[in-house]
Protein backbone atom coordinates (compact mmCIF):
# COMPACT_ATOMS: atom_id res chain seq x y z
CA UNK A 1 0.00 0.00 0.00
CA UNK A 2 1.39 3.82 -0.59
CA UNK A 3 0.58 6.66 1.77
CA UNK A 4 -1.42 8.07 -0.66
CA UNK A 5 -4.15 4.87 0.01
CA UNK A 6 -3.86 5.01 3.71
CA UNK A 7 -4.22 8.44 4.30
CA UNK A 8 -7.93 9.40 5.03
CA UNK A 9 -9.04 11.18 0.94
CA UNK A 10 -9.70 14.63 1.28
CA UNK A 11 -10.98 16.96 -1.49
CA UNK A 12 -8.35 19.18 -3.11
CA UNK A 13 -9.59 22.44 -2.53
CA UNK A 14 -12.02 23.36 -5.36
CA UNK A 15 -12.84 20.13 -6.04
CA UNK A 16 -16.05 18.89 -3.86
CA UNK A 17 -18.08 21.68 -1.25
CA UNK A 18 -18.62 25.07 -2.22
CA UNK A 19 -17.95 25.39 -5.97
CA UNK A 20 -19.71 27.43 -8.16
CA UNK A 21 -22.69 26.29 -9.49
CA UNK A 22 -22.99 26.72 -13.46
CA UNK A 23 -24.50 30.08 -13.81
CA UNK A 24 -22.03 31.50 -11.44
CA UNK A 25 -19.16 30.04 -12.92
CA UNK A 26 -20.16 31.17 -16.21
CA UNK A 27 -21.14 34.97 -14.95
CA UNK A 28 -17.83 34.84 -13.61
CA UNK A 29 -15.55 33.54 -16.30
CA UNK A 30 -17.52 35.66 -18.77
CA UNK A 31 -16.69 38.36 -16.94
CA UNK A 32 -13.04 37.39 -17.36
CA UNK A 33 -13.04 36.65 -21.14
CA UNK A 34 -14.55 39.34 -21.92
CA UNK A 35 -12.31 41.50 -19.95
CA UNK A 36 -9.19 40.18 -21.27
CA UNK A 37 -10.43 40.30 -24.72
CA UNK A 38 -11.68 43.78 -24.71
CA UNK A 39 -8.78 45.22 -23.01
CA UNK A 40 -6.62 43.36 -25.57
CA UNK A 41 -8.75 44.78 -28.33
CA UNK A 42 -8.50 48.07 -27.07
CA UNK A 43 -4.90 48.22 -26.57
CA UNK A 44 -4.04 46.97 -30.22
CA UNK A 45 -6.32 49.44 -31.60
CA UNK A 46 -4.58 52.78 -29.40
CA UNK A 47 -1.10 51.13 -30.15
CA UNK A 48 -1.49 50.42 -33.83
CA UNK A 49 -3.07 53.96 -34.69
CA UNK A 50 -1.28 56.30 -32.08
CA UNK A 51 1.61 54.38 -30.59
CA UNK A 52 0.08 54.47 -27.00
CA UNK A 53 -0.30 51.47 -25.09
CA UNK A 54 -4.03 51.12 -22.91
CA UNK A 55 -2.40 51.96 -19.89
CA UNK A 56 -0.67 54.88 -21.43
CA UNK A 57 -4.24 56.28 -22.16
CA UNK A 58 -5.55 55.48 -19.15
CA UNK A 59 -3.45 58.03 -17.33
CA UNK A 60 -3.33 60.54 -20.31
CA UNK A 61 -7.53 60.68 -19.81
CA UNK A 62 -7.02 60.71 -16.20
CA UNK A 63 -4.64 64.17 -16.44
CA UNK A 64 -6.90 65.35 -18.99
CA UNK A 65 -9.84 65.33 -16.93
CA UNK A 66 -8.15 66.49 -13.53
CA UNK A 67 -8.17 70.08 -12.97
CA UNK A 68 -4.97 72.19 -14.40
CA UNK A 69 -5.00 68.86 -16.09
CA UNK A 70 -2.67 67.54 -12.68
CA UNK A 71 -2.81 64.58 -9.94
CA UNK A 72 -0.79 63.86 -7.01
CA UNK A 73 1.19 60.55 -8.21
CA UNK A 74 -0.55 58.87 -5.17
CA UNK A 75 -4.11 59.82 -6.83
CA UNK A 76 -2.94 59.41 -10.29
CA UNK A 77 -2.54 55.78 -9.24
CA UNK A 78 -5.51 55.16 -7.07
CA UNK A 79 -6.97 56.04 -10.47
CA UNK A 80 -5.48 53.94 -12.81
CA UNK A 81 -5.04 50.19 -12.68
CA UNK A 82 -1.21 49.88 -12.19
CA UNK A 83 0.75 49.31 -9.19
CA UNK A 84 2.52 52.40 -7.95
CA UNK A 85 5.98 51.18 -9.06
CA UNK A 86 4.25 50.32 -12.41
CA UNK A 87 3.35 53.95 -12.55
CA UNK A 88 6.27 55.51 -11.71
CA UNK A 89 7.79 53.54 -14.33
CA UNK A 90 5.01 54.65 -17.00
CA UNK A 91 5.18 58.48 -15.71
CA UNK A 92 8.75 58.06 -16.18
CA UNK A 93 8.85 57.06 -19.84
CA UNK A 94 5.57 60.10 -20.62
CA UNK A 95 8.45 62.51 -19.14
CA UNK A 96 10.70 61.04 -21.56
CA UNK A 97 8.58 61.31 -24.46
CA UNK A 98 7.21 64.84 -23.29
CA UNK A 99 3.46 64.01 -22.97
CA UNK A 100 3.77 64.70 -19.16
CA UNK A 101 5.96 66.41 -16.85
CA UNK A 102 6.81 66.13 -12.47
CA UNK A 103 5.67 69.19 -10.79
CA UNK A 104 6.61 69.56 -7.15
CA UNK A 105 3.52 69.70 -4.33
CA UNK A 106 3.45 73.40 -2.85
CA UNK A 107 2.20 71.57 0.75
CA UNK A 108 4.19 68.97 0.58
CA UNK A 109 7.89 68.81 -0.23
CA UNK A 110 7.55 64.79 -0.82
CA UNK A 111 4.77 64.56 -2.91
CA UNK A 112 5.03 65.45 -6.96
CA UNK A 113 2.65 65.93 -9.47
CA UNK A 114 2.19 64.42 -13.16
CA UNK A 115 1.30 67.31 -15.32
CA UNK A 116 -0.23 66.91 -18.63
CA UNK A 117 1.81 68.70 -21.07
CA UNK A 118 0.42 70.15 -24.15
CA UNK A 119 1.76 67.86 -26.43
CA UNK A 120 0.19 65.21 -23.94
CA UNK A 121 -2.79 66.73 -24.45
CA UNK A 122 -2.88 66.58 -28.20
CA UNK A 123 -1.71 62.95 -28.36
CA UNK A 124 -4.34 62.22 -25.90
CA UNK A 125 -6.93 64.14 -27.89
CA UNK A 126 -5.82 61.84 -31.43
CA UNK A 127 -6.52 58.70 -29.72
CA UNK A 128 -9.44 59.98 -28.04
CA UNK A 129 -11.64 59.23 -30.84
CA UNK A 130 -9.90 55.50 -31.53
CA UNK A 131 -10.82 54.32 -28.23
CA UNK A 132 -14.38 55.91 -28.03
CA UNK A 133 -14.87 54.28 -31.47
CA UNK A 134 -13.77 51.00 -30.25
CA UNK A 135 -15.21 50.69 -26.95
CA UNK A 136 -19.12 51.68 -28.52
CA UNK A 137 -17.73 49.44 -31.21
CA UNK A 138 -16.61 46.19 -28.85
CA UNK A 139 -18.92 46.54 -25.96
CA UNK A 140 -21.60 49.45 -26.19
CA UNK A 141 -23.33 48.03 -28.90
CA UNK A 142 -24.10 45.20 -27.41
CA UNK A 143 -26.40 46.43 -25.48
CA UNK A 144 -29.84 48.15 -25.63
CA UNK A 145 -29.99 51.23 -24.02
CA UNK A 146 -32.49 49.46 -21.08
CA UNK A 147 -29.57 46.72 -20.89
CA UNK A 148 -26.22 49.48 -20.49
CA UNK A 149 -28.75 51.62 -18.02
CA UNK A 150 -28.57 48.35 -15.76
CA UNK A 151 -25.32 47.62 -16.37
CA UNK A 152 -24.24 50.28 -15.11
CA UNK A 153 -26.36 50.09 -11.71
CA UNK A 154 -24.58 46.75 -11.36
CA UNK A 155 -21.53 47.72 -11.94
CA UNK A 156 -21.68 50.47 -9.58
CA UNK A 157 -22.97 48.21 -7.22
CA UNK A 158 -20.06 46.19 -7.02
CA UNK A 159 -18.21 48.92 -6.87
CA UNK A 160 -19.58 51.06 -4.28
CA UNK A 161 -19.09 54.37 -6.05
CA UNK A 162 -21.02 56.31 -7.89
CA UNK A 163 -20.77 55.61 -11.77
């Protein structure tokens, strides 16, 4: 006999008790599929028309629509899905490239702030219309207009912020 046929079976963890049932599991991994995919989309559209990555956008939208078109770093990336290092290293290569630039915080000698530059802003406002396009293109129309107005209760929902 082998240990493995005297020891007492247990389940392996997902396998037995509280799974998922099947319209949970497939709300869920929906969810993910059609996350990846549409973040994938997007991203090849922005980077084959303007040279900007997703991400990239994401923050150039966020300094757009921030007044003086500035954030602290620390809200610039409570904003923006990347981890703060991931950040820095993205604001780093926009200062680079001249789309943004580090202001220091008058009240606080630590803290910086990304600055939209113009040229930022005009890159931003190219690709502007390329992910609009593409988001009403890959996921907006989809949907009725009952179906997004729910949507967007649910998503708001699980977010616990306004939408």
């Amino acid at each position: 006999m082998t240990l493995a046929e005297t020891e007492p079976s247990s389940p392996a963890p997902g396998i037995g008790g509280d799974e998922l049932g099947d319209d949970e599991l497939a709300a869920w991994r929906g969810f993910l599929r059609s996350h990846v995919h549409l973040v994938s989309e997007l991203d090849a559209e922005l980077t084959a028309e303007h040279s900007l990555s997703l991400s990239t956008y994401d923050v150039l939208v966020q300094l757009a629509h921030s007044p003086a078109r500035r954030l602290r770093m620390s809200e610039l990336a409570a904003s923006v899905l990347l981890t703060p290092s991931g950040l820095t290293r993205l604001v780093d290569r926009l200062v680079s490239d001249g789309l943004v630039e580090r202001a220091p915080c008058d009240d606080d000698a630590r803290g910086h702030y990304a600055v939209l530059t113009d040229v930022g802003l005009e890159r931003f406002s190219k690709a502007w219309r390329t992910h609009l396009d593409g988001v009403r293109r890959l996921f907006l129309s989809h949907f009725s207009d009952a179906e997004l107005r729910r949507l967007g209760e649910q998503w708001q929902r699980l977010s616990g912020r306004p939408g």
